[in-house]
Structure formats: structure tokens, C-alpha cells
C-alpha atoms as a PDB file:
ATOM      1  CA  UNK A   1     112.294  93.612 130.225  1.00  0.00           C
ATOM      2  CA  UNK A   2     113.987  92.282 133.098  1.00  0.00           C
ATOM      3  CA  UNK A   3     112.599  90.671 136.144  1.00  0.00           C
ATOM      4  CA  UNK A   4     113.273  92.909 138.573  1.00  0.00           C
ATOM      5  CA  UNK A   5     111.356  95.664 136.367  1.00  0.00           C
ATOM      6  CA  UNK A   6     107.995  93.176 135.565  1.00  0.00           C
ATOM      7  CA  UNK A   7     107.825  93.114 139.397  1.00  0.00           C
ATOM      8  CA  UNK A   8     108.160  96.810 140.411  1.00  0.00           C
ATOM      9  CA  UNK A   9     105.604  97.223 137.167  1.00  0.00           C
ATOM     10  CA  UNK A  10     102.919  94.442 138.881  1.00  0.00           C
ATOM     11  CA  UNK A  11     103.055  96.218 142.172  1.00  0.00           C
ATOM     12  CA  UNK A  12     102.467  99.652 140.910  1.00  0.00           C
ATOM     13  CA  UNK A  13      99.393  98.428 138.920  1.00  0.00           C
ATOM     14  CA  UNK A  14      98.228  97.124 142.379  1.00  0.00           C
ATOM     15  CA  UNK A  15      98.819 100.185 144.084  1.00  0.00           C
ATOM     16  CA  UNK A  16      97.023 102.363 141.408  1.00  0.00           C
ATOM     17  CA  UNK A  17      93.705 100.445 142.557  1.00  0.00           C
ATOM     18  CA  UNK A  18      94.115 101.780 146.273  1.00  0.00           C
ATOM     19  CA  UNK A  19      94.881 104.861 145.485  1.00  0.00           C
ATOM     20  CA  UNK A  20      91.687 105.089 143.368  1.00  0.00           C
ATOM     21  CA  UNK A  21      89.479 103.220 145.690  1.00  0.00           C
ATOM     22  CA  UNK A  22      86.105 104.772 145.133  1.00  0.00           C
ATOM     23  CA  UNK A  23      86.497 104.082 141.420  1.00  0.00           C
ATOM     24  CA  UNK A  24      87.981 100.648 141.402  1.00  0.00           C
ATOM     25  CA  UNK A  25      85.188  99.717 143.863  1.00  0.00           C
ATOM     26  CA  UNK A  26      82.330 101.112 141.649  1.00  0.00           C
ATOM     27  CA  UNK A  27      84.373  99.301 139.036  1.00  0.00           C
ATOM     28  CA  UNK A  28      84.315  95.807 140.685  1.00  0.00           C
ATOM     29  CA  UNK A  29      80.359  96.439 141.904  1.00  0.00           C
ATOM     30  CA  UNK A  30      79.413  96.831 137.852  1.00  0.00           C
ATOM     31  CA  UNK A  31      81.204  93.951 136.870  1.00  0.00           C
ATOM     32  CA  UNK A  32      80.341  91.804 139.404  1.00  0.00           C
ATOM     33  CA  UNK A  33      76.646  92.765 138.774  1.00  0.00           C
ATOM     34  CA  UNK A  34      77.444  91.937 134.904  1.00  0.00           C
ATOM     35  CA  UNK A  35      78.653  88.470 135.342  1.00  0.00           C
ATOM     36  CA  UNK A  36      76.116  87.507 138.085  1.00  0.00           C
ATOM     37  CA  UNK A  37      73.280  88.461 135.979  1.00  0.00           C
ATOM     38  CA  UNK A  38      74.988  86.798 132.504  1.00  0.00           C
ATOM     39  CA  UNK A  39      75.521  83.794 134.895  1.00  0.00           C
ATOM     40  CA  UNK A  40      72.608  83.310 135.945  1.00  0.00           C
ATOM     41  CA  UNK A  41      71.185  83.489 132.509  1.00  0.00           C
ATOM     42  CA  UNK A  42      73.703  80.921 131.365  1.00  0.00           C
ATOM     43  CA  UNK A  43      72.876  78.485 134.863  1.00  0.00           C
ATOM     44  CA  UNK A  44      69.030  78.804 133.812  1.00  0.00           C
ATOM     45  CA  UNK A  45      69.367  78.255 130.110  1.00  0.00           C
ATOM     46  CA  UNK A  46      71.153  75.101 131.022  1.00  0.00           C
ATOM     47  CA  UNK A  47      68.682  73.816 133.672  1.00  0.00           C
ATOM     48  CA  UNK A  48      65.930  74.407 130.960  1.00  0.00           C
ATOM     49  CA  UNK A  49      67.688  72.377 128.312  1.00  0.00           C
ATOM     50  CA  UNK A  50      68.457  69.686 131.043  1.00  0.00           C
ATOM     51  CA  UNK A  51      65.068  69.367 131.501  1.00  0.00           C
ATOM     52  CA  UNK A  52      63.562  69.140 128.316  1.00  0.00           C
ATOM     53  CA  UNK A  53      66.373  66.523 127.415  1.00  0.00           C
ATOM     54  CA  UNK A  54      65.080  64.325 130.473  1.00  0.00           C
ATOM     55  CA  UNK A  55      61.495  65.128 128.453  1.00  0.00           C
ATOM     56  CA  UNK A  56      62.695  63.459 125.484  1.00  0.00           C
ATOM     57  CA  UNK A  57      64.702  60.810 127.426  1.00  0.00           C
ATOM     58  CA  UNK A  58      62.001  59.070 129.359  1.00  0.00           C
ATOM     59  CA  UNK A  59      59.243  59.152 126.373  1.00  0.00           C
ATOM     60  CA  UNK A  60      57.008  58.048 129.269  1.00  0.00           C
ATOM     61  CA  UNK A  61      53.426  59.384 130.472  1.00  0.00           C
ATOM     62  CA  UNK A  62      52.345  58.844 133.945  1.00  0.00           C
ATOM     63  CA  UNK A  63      48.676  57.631 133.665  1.00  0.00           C
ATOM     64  CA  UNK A  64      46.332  57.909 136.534  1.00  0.00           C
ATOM     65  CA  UNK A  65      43.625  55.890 136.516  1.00  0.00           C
ATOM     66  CA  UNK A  66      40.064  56.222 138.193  1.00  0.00           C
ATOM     67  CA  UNK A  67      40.579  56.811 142.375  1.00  0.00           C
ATOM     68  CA  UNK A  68      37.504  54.148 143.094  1.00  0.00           C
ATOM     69  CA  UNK A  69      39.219  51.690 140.634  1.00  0.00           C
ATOM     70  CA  UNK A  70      39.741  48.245 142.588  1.00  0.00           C
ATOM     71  CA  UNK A  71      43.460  46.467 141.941  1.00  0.00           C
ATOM     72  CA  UNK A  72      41.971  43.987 139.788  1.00  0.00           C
ATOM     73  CA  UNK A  73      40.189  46.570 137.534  1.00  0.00           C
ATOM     74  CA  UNK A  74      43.735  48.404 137.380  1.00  0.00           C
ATOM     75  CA  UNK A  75      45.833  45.503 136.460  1.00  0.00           C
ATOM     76  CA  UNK A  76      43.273  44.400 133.897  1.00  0.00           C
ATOM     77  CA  UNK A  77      43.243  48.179 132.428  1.00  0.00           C
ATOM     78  CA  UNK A  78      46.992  47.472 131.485  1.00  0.00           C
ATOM     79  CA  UNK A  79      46.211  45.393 128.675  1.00  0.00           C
ATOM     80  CA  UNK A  80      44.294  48.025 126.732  1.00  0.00           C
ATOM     81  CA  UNK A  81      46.721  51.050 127.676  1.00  0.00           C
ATOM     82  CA  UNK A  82      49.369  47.887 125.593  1.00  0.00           C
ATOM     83  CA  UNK A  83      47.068  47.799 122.536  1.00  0.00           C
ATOM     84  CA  UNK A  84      48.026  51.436 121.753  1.00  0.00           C
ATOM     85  CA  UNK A  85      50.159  52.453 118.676  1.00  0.00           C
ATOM     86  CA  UNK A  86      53.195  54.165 119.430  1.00  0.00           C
ATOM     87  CA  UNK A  87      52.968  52.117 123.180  1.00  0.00           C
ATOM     88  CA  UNK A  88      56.627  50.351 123.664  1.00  0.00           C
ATOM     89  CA  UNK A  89      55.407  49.375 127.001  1.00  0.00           C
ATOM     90  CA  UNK A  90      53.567  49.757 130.646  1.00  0.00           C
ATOM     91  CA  UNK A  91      54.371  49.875 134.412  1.00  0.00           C
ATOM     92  CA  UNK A  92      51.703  49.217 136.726  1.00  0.00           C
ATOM     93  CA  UNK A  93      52.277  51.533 139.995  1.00  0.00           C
ATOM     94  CA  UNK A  94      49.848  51.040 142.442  1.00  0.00           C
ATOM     95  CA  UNK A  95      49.079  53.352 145.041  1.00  0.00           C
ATOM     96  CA  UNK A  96      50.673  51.485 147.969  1.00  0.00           C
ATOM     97  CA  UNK A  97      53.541  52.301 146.003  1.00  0.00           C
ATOM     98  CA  UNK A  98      53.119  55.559 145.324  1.00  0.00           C
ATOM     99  CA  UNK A  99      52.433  56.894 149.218  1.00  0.00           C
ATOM    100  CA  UNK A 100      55.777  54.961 150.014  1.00  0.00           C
ATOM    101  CA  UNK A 101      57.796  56.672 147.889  1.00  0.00           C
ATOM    102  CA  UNK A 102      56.246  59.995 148.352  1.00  0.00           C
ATOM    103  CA  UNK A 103      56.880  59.215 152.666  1.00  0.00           C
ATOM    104  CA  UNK A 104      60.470  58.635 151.747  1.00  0.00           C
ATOM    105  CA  UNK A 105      61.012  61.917 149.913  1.00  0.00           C
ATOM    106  CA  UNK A 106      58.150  64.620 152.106  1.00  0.00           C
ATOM    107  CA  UNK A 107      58.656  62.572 155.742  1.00  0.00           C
ATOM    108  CA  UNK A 108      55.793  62.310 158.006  1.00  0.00           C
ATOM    109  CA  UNK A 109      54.017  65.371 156.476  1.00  0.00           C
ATOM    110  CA  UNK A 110      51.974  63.812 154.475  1.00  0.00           C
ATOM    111  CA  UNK A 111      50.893  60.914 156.587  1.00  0.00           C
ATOM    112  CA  UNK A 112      49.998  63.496 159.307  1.00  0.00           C
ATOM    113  CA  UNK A 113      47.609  65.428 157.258  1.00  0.00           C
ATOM    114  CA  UNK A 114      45.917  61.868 156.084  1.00  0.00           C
ATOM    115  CA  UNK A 115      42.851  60.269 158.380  1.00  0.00           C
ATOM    116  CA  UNK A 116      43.390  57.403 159.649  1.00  0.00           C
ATOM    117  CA  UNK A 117      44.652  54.860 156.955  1.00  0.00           C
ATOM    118  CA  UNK A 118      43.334  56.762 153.857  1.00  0.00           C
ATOM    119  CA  UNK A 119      45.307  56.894 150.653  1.00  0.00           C
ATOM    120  CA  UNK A 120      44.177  59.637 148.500  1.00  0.00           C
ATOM    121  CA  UNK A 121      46.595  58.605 145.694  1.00  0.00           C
ATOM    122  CA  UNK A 122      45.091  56.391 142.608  1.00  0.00           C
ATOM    123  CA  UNK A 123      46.587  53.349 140.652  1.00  0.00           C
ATOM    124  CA  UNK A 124      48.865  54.262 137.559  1.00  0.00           C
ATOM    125  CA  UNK A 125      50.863  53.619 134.982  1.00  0.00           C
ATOM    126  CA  UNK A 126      54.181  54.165 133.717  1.00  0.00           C
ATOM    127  CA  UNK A 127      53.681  54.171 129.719  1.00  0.00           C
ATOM    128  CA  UNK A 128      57.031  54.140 127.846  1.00  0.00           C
ATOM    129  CA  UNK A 129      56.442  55.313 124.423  1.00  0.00           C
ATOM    130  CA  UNK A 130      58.234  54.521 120.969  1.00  0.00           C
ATOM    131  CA  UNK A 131      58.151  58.044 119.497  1.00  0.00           C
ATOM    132  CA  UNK A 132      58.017  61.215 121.535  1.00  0.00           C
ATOM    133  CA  UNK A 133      57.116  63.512 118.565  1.00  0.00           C
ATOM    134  CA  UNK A 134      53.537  61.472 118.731  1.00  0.00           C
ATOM    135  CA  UNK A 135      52.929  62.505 121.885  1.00  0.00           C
ATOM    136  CA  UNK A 136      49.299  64.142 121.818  1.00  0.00           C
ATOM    137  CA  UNK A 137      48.101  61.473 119.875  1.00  0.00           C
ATOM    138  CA  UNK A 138      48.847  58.776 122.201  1.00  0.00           C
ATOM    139  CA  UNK A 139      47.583  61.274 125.367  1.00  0.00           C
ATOM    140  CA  UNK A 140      44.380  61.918 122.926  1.00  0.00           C
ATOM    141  CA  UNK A 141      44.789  58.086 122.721  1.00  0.00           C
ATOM    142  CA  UNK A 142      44.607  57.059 126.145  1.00  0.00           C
ATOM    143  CA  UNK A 143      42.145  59.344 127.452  1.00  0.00           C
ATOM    144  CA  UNK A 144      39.471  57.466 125.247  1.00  0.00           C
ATOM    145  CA  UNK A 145      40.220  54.369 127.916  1.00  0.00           C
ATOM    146  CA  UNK A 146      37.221  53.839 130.279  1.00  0.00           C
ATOM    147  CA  UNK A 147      38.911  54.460 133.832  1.00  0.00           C
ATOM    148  CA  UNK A 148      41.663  56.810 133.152  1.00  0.00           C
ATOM    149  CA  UNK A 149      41.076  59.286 135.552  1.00  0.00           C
ATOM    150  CA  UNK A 150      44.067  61.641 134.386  1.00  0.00           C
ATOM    151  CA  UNK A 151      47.244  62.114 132.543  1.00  0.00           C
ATOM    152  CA  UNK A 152      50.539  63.484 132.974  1.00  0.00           C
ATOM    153  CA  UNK A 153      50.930  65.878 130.229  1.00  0.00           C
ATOM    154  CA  UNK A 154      54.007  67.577 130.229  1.00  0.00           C
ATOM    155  CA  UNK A 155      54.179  68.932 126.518  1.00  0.00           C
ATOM    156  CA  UNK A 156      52.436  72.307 128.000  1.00  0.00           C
ATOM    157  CA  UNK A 157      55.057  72.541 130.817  1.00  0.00           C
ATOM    158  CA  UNK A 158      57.969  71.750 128.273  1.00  0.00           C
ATOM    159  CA  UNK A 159      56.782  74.787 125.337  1.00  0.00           C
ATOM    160  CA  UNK A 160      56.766  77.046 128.284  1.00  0.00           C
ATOM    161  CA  UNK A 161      59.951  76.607 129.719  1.00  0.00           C
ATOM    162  CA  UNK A 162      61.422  76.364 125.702  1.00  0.00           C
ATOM    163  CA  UNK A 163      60.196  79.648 125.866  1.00  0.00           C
ATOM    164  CA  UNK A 164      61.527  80.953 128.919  1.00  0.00           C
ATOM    165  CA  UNK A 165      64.717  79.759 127.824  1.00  0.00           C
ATOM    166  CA  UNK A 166      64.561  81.547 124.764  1.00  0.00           C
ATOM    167  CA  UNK A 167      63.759  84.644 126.916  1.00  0.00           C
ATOM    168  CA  UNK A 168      66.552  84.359 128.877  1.00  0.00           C
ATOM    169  CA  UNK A 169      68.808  83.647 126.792  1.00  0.00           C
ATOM    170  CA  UNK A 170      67.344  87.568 125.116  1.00  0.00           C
ATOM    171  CA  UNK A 171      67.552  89.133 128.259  1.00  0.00           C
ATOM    172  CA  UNK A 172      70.927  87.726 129.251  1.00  0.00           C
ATOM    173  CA  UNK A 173      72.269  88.949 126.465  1.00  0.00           C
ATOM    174  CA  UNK A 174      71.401  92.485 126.514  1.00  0.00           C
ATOM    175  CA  UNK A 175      72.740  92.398 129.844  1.00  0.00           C
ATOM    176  CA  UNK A 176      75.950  91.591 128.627  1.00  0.00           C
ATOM    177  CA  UNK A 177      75.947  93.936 126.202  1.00  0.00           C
ATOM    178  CA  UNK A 178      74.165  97.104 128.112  1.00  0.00           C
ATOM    179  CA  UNK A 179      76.631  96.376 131.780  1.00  0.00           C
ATOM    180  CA  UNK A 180      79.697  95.067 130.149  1.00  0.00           C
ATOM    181  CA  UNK A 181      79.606  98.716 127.992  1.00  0.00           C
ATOM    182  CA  UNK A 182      79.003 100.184 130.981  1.00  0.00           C
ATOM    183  CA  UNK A 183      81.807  98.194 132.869  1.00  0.00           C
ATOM    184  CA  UNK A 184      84.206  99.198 130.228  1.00  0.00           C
ATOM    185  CA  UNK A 185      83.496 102.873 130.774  1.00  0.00           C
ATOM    186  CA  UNK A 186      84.103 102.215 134.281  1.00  0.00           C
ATOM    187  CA  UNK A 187      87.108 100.308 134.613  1.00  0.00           C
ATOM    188  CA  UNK A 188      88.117 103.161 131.985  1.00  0.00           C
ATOM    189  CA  UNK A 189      87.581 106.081 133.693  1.00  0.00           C
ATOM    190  CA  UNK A 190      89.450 104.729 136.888  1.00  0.00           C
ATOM    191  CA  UNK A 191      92.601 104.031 134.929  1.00  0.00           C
ATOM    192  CA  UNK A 192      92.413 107.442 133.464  1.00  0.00           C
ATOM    193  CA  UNK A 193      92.016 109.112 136.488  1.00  0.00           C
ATOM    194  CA  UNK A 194      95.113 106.704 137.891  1.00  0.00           C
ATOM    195  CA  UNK A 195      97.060 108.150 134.761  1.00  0.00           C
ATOM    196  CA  UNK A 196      95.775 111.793 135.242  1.00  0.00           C
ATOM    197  CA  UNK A 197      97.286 111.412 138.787  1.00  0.00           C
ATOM    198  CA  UNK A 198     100.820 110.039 137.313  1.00  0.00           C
ATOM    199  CA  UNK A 199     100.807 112.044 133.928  1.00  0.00           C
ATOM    200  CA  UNK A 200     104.020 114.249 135.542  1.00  0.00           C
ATOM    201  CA  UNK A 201     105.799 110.375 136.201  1.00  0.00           C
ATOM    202  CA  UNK A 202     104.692 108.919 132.753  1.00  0.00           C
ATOM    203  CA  UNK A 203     105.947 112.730 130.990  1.00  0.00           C
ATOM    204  CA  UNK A 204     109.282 111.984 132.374  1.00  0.00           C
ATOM    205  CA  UNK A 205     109.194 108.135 131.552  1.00  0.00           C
ATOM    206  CA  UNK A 206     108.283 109.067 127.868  1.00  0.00           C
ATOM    207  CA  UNK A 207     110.873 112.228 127.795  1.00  0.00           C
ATOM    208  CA  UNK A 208     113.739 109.761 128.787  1.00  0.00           C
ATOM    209  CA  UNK A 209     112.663 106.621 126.460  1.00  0.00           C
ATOM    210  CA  UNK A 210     110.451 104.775 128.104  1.00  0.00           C
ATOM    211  CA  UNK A 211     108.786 101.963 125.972  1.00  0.00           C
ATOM    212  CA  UNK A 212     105.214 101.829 125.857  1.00  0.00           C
ATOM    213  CA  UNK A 213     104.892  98.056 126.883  1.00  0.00           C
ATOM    214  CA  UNK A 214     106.647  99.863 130.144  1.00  0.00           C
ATOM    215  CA  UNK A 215     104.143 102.086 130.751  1.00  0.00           C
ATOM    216  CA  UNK A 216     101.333 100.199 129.662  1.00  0.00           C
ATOM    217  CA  UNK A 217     101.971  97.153 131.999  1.00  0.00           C
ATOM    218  CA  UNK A 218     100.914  98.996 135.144  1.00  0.00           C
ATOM    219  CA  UNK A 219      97.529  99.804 134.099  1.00  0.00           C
ATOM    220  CA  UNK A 220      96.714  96.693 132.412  1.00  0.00           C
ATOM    221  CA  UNK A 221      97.538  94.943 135.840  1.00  0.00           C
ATOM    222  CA  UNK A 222      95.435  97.166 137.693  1.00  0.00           C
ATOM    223  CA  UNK A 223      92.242  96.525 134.953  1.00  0.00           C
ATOM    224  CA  UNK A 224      93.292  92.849 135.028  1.00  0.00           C
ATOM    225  CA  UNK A 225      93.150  92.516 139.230  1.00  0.00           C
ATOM    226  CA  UNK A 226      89.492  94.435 139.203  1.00  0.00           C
ATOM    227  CA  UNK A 227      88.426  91.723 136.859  1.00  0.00           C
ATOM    228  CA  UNK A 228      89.952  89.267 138.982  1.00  0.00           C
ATOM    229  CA  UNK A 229      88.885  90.472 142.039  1.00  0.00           C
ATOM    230  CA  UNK A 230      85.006  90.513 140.725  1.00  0.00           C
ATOM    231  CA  UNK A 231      85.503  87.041 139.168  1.00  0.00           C
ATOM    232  CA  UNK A 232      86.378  85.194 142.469  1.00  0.00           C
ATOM    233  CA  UNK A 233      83.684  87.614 144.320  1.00  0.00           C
ATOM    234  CA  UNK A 234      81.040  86.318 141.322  1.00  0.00           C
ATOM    235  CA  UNK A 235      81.947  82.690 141.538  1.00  0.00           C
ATOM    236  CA  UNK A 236      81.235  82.934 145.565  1.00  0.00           C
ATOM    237  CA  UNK A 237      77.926  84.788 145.336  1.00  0.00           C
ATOM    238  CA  UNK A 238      76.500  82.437 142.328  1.00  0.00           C
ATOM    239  CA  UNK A 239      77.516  79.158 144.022  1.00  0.00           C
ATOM    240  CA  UNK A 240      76.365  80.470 147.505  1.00  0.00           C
ATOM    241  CA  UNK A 241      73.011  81.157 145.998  1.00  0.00           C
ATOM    242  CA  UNK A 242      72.358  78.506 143.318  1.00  0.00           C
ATOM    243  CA  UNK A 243      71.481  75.501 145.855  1.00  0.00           C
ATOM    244  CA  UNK A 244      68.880  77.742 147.901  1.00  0.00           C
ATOM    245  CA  UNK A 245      67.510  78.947 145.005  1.00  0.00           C
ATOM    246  CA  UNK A 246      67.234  75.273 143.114  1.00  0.00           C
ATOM    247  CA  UNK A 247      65.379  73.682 146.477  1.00  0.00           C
ATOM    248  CA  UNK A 248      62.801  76.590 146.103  1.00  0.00           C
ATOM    249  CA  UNK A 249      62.149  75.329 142.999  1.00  0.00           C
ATOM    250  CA  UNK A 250      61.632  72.145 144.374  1.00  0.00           C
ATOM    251  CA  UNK A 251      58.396  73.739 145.983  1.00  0.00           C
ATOM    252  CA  UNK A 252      56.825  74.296 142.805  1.00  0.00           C
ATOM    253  CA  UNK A 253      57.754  71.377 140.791  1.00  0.00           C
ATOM    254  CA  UNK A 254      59.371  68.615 141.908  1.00  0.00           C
ATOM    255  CA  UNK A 255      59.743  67.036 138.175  1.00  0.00           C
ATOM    256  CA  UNK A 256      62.062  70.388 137.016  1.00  0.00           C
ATOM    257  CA  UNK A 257      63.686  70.041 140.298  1.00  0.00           C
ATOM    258  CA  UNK A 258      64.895  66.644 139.622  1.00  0.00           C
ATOM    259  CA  UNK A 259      65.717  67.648 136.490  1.00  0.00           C
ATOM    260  CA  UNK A 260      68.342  70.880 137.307  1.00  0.00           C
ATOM    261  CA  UNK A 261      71.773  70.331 137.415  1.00  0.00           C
ATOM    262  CA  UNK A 262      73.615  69.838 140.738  1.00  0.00           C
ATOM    263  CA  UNK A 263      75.664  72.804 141.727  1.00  0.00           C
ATOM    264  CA  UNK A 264      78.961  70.142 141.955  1.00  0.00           C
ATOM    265  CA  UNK A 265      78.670  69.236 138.756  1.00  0.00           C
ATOM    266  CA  UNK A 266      79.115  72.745 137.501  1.00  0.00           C
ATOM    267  CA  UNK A 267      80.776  75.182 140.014  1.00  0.00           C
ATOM    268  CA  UNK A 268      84.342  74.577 138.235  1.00  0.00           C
ATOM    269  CA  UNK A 269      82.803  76.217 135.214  1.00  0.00           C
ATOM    270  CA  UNK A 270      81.308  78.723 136.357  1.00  0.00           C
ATOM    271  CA  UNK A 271      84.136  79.755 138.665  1.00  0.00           C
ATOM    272  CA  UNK A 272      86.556  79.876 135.564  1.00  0.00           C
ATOM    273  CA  UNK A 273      84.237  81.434 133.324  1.00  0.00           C
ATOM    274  CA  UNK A 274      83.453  84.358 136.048  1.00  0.00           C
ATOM    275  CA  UNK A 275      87.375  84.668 136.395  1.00  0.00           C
ATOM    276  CA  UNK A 276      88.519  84.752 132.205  1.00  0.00           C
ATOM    277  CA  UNK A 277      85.995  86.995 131.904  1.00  0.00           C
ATOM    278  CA  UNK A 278      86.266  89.490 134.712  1.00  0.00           C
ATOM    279  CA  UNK A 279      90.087  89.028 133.700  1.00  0.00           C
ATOM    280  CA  UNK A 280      89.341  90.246 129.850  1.00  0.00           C
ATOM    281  CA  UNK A 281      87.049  92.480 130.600  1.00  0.00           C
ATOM    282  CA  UNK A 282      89.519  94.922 132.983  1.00  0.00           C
ATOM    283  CA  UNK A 283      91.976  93.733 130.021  1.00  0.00           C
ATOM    284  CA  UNK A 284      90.233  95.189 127.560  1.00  0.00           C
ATOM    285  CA  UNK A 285      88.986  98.590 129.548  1.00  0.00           C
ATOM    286  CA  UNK A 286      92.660  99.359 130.821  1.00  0.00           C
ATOM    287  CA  UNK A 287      94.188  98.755 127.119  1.00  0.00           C
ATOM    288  CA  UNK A 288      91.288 101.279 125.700  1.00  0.00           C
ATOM    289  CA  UNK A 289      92.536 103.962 128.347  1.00  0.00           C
ATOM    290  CA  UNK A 290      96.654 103.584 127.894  1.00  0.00           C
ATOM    291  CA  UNK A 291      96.374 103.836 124.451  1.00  0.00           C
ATOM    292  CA  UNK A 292      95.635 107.118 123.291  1.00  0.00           C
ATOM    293  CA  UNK A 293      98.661 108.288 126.018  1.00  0.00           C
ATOM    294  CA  UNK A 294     100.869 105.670 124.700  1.00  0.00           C
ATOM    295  CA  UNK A 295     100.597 108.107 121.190  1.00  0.00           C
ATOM    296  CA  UNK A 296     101.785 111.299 122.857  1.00  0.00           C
ATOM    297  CA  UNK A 297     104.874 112.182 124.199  1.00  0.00           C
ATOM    298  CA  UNK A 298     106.577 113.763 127.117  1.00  0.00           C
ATOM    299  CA  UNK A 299     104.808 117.672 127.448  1.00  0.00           C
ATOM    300  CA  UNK A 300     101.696 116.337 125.391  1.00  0.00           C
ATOM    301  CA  UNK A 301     100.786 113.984 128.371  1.00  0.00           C
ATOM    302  CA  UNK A 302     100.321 117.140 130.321  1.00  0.00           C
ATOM    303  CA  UNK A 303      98.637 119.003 127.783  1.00  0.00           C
ATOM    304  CA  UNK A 304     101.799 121.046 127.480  1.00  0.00           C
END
């Protein structure tokens, strides 16, 4: 095929999608919908299993100890929380500490709530542990300890978002399955009705010898650039929303926050995921279409 021919094919395959508008933009709504919703699945799959890892990483359990307890008491209470099987070590953090860091990250807030020079936050301790798989026996453990007012038990929070992941990851793929049949039909449809408009131009190609690769290319370019078209449109939606959605989260827990994966670290992915796919997908619907015309021949095209 020569050059001059692959370009006159590529702009006819963009023309078919403005002649069809309604269809090709009903096409590009599904699909975008599709990889949006399979995105998002993937984005929140991955956050889960970030945070879990940083779980397992830190084998540590933030110990609070009794609000009344003086500093000596605290530092004193260290030695015991040491004595502990599966204990690797501890990290006294005392509450001066604590309000500091917690005016660095919340500002003024949460000084201007406080009276006068009260510090509701108590003493703790950062205990590092040998084996996270004995986890409930060292909380069990350290609750025995005479002054531990409360523990940091993040087990709970960690099954539940296992299992949200494993929901998701359900869910997600249904919705691949359910909107990428249904964005097949589409994208379908729209090149037949571009073919039922040109079935008089593709009888005459076929009549005169027209190759099928000829007549195919047109159509496959059109399915191709709705895919394309919904990939870029995808990628800009899902990065646009990923940040605001990941500082909400910060509102509700500021440990999975820390935890979720910064949108810079991930938006190349994403973007050329959203684009092979989108690209395949309009691939694949456009090739389904062509190829029960590519089997008939000059009158049977028009049903002749």
C-alpha cells in the first residue's frame, strides 16, 4: 500500500467519526465511563496494598500510656514494655512531642481549641516488634502493664481494608466486563452505521478489486481514535480527581493517608494504561464490525 493511499485511508477513518457524531460521542461517553471506573478500582487496590505493606513494614505499636502519668513514671514504664517477648525495641514520645508535631501538620487549630496551656495528649511509646504475625499477643501483652492507658491496634483497620480490596478488586472487574461488552456494542454499531452510509462506495471498491486491508483500514482508524480520544479524556479526569479525593481521606485517617500513593508517582501509568486500552478496545469493536462485510462482495454489501 503506498503512502499516499495509508493517508487518504487515515483521514477518511477520521471523517467517518464526524459524520456519525451522536454515535461516536455515546461511544467515547461508555468507554470513558469503563476505564474511569476500572481505574479507579486499580488506583484503590493499590493504595490498599500500599498500606498494608507500610503495616508490615513498621512492625511497631503506638502505646499510650495513662494521661495523669508523671514523666518519671513514663520513662520508668519503658523498661517493662522491653521485658516483652517478641519486643525488638521502644521509643519514648512524650507529649511535648507529640502536640509539636501535631501543630506542624493541623496549624493553629488545635492550639486554639486548647485552654490555656493544656495538653490533652498522653506519654507513649513507639514499640518496634520482631515478628508482626505475633501481633495480638504482644497487644494482649502490653495491655497487662499497669499504666497503659491505650493501644494502637491496627490489625482491625488492616482485615477491613484487605477486604475492601478484595471487593474492589470484584466489583472492578465486573465493570470491565459488563461496560467494556457494552462499549464494544457501541463502538460497533457506530462503525456499522458509518459502513451502512458508504456500502454504495465499499460495493464499488469490492466490484473493482479492492483488498480488504483497504477497506478495513478506515474503520479501524475511526474505532482506534474513539479509544484514543476517551483514553487522553480518562487520564485527565482520573488525575484531576485523585489528589482531592486522597486529601479527603486525609479527614478520616491520617495513617491511610500517609500511606496512599502520590498521584506523581503514578500518573504516567495510568495515562498509558487509559490510552492502550481505549486504543484496543475501539480496535477490537471496529475489527468485529468490518469483518463480516469484508466476506461479501460487491451487490451483497447492498443486500443485492
Amino acid at each position: 500500500m503506498k503512502f499516499r493511499s495509508s493517508g487518504y485511508l487515515i483521514k477518511e477513518g477520521f471523517k467517518n467519526i464526524l459524520n456519525n457524531r451522536m454515535m461516536s460521542l455515546a461511544s467515547i461517553g461508555v468507554l470513558i465511563s469503563c476505564l474511569l471506573i476500572t481505574g479507579a478500582a486499580i488506583v484503590t487496590s493499590l493504595n490498599a496494598r500500599s498500606f498494608i505493606s507500610s503495616i508490615g513494614d513498621e512492625n511497631m505499636i503506638t502505646v499510650y500510656l495513662d494521661p495523669e502519668m508523671s514523666d518519671i513514671d513514663a520513662l520508668k514504664l519503658g523498661a517493662q514494655i522491653d521485658k516483652l517477648d517478641n519486643v525488638r525495641s521502644s521509643e519514648f514520645y512524650s507529649k511535648t512531642k507529640g502536640i509539636e508535631e501535631y501543630k506542624e501538620k493541623l496549624g493553629d487549630e488545635l492550639f486554639a481549641s486548647m485552654q490555656g496551656d493544656q495538653n490533652p495528649l498522653p506519654h507513649s511509646y513507639k514499640v518496634r516488634l520482631d515478628d508482626f504475625s505475633k501481633y495480638e499477643e504482644t497487644v494482649k501483652s502490653l495491655e497487662k502493664i499497669d499504666g497503659v492507658f491505650n493501644i494502637s491496634n491496627r490489625s482491625e483497620l488492616a482485615g477491613k481494608i484487605t477486604k475492601l480490596n478484595q471487593l474492589v478488586t470484584y466489583v472492578g472487574i465486573a465493570a470491565v466486563i459488563i461496560l467494556g461488552l457494552v462499549t464494544l456494542f457501541i463502538i460497533s454499531n457506530t462503525v456499522k452505521m458509518t459502513m451502512y452510509t458508504r456500502r454504495f462506495e465499499i460495493s464499488i471498491m469490492k466490484s473493482v478489486g479492492a483488498t480488504n486491508a483497504f477497506v478495513r483500514i478506515p474503520f479501524l482508524v475511526e474505532g482506534m481514535a474513539i479509544g484514543f480520544i476517551s483514553g487522553i479524556l480518562s487520564s485527565i479526569i482520573m488525575i484531576a480527581i485523585y489528589d482531592p479525593v486522597i486529601q479527603a481521606i486525609r479527614n478520616i485517617s491520617y495513617v491511610i493517608y500517609e500511606a496512599s500513593i502520590p498521584i506523581s508517582e503514578i500518573w504516567p501509568y495510568i495515562a498509558l494504561a487509559f490510552l492502550g486500552s481505549g486504543i484496543l478496545i475501539g480496535a477490537i469493536g471496529s475489527f468485529i464490525s468490518v469483518s463480516k462485510y469484508l466476506k461479501k462482495e460487491g451487490g451483497e454489501i447492498l443486500g443485492w
